[in-house]
Protein backbone atom coordinates (compact mmCIF):
# COMPACT_ATOMS: atom_id res chain seq x y z
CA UNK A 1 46.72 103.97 131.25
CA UNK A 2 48.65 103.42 134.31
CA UNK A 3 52.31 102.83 135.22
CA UNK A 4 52.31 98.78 135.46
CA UNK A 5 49.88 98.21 132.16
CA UNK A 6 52.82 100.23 130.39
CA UNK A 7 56.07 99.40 132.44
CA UNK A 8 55.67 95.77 133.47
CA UNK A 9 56.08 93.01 131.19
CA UNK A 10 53.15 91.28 130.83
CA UNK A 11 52.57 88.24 133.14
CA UNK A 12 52.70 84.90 131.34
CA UNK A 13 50.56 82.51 130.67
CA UNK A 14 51.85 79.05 131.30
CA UNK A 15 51.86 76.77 128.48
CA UNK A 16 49.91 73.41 130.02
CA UNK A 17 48.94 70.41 127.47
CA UNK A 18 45.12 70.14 128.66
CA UNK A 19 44.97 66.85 126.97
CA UNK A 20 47.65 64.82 129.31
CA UNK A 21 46.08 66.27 132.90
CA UNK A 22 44.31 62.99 133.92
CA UNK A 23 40.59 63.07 133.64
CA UNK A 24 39.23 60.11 135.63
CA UNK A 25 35.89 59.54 133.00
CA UNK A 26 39.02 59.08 130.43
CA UNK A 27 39.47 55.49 131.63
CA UNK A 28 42.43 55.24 128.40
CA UNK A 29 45.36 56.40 130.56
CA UNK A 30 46.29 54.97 133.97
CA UNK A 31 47.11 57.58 136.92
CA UNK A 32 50.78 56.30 136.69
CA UNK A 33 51.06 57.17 132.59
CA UNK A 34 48.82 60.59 133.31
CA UNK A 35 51.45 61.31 136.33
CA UNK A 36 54.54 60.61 133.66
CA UNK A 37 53.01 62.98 131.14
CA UNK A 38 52.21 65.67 133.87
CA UNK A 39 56.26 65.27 134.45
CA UNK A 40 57.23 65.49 130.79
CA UNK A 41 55.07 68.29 130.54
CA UNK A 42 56.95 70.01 133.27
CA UNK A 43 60.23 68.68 132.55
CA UNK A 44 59.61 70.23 128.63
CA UNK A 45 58.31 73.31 129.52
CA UNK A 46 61.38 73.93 132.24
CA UNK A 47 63.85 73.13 129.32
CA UNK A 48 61.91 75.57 127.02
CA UNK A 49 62.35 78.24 129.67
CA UNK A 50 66.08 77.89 129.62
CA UNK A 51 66.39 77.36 125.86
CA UNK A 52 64.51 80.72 125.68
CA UNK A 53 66.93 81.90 128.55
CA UNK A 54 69.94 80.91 126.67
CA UNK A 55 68.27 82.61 123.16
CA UNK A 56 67.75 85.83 124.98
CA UNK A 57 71.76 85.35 125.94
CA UNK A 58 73.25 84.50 122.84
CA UNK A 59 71.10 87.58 121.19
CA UNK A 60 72.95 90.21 123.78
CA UNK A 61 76.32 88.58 123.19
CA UNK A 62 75.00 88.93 119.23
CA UNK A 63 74.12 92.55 119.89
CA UNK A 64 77.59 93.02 121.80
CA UNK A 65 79.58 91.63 119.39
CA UNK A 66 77.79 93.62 116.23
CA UNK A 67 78.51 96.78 118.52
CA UNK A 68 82.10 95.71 118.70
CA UNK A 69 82.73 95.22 115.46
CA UNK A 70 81.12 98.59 114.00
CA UNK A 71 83.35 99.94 117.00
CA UNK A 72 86.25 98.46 115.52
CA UNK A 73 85.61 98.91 111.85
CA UNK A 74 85.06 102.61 112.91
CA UNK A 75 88.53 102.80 114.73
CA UNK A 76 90.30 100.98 111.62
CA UNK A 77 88.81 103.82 109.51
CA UNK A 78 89.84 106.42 111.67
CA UNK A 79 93.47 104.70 111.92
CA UNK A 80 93.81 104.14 108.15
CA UNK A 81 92.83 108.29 107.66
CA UNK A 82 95.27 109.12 110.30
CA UNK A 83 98.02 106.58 108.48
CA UNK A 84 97.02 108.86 105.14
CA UNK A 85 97.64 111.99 106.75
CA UNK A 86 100.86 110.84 108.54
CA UNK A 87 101.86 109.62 104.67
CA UNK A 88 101.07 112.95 103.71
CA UNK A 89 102.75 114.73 105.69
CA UNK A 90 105.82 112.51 106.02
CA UNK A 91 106.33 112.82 102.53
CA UNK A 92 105.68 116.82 102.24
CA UNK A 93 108.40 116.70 105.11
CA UNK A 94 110.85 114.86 102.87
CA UNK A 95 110.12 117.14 100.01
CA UNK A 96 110.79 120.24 102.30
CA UNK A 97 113.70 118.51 103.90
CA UNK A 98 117.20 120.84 102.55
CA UNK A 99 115.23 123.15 100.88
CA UNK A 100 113.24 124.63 103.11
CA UNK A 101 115.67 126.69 105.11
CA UNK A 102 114.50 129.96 106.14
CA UNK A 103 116.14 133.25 104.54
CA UNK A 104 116.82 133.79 108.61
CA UNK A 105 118.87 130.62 108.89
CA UNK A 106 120.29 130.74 105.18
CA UNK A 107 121.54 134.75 106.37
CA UNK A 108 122.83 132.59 109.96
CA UNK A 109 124.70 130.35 108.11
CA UNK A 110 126.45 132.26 105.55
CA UNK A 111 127.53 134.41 108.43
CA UNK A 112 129.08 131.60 110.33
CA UNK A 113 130.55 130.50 107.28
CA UNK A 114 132.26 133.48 106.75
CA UNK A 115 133.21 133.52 110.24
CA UNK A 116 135.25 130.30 110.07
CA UNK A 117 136.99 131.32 106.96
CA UNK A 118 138.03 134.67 108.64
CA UNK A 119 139.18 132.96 111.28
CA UNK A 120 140.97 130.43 110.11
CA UNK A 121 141.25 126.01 109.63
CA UNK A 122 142.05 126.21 113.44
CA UNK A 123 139.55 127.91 114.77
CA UNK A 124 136.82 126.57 111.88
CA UNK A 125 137.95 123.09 113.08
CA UNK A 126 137.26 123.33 116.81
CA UNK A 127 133.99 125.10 116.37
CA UNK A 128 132.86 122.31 113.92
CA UNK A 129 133.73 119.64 116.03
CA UNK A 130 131.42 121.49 118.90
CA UNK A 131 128.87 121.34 116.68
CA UNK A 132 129.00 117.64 116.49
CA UNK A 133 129.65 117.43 119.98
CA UNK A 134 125.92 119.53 120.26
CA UNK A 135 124.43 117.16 118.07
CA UNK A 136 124.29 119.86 115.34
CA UNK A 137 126.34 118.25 112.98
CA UNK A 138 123.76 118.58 110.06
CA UNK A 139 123.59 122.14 110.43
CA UNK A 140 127.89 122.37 110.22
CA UNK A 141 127.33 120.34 107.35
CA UNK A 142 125.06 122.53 105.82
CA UNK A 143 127.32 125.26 106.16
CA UNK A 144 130.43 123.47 105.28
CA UNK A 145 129.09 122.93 102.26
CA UNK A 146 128.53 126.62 101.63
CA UNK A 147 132.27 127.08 101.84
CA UNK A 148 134.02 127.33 98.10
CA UNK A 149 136.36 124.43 97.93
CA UNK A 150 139.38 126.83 98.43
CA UNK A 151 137.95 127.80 101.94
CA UNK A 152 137.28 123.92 102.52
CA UNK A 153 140.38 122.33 101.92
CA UNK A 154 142.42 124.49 104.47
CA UNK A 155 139.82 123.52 107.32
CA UNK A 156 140.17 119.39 106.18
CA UNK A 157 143.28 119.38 105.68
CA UNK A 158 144.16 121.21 109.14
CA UNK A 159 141.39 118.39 110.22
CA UNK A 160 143.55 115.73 108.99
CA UNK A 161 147.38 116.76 109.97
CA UNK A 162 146.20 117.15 113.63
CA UNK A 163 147.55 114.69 116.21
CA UNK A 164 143.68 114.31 117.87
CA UNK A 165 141.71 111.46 116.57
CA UNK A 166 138.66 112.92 116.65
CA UNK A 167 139.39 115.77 114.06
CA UNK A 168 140.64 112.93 111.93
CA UNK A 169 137.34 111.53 111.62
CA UNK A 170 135.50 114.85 111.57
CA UNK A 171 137.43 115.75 108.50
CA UNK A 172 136.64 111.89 107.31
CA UNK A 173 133.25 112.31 108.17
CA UNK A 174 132.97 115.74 106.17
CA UNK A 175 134.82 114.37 103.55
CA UNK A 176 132.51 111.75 102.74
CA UNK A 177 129.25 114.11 103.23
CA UNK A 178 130.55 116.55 101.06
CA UNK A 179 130.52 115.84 97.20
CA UNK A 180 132.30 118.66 96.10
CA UNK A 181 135.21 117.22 98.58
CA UNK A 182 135.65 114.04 96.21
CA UNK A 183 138.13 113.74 93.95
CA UNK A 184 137.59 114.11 90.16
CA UNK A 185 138.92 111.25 87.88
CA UNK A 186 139.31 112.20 84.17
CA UNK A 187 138.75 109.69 81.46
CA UNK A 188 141.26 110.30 78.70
């Protein structure tokens, strides 16, 4: 075997209707009707060419499109598993959310908490509002509401007698965050 009987495509054989070439001992067809056919012939075969042309087309864009589509249905898989997982883990983050504080942080924040009652509603005030100023204001929270509600109400109500608007609303703020804060109502 040698490289062109395997590599190139083998030649064609062009399709001719032996019947319409004129024959002149076939006296039934004039030159003009055998010269007609001879066109036709061509004309046919030419527009067979490019229908096959057009096949061979379509069947690529075919192929592309099947490719595409397994491509696609392959990257919707992969998204929906990644959706799962993000889910998943969105909701295990929820679950952990306020519980999950490390014996590190839990030691960190009863220290601070201390700290502001030893050093007083002025003092405690000022540093909270910091903390809101750092964007921290979860984590005073969190420790605000380790406070017993005799250390609290010193802090809010120091909060709320001050002249500066913005302690107002910090003791408003922690006020409304903090249940144990809210007045009781008995039902007699």
């Amino acid at each position: 075997m040698n490289y062109d009987s395997i590599f190139k495509p083998p030649a064609q054989i062009k399709a001719e209707f032996t019947s319409v070439e004129f024959d002149a001992d076939d006296t039934s067809y004039s030159p003009a009707e055998t010269h007609s056919m001879n066109q036709l012939s061509k004309e046919l075969a030419f527009l067979k060419e490019r229908l096959l042309d057009r096949e061979r087309e379509l069947d690529a864009r075919e192929s592309a499109l099947t490719l595409d589509l397994e491509s696609l249905e392959k990257q919707k898989r992969e998204l929906d598993r990644i959706k799962e997982d993000l889910s998943a883990r969105l909701a295990d983050f929820e679950a952990r959310q306020g519980k999950d504080i490390s014996e590190e942080k839990l030691k960190e924040y009863k220290d601070t908490a201390k700290r502001w009652v030893e050093m007083g509603p002025e003092v405690a005030s000022v540093e909270i509002q910091n903390w809101r100023q750092k964007r921290r204001f979860e984590e005073a929270l969190g420790i605000f509401e380790m406070l017993k509600s005799e250390d609290k109400a010193p802090i809010i109500s120091f909060m709320l007698n001050s002249d500066q608007d913005e302690l107002i609303e910090l003791a408003d703020a922690l006020a409304m965050r903090d249940r144990g804060l809210l007045p009781s109502v008995n039902v007699d």
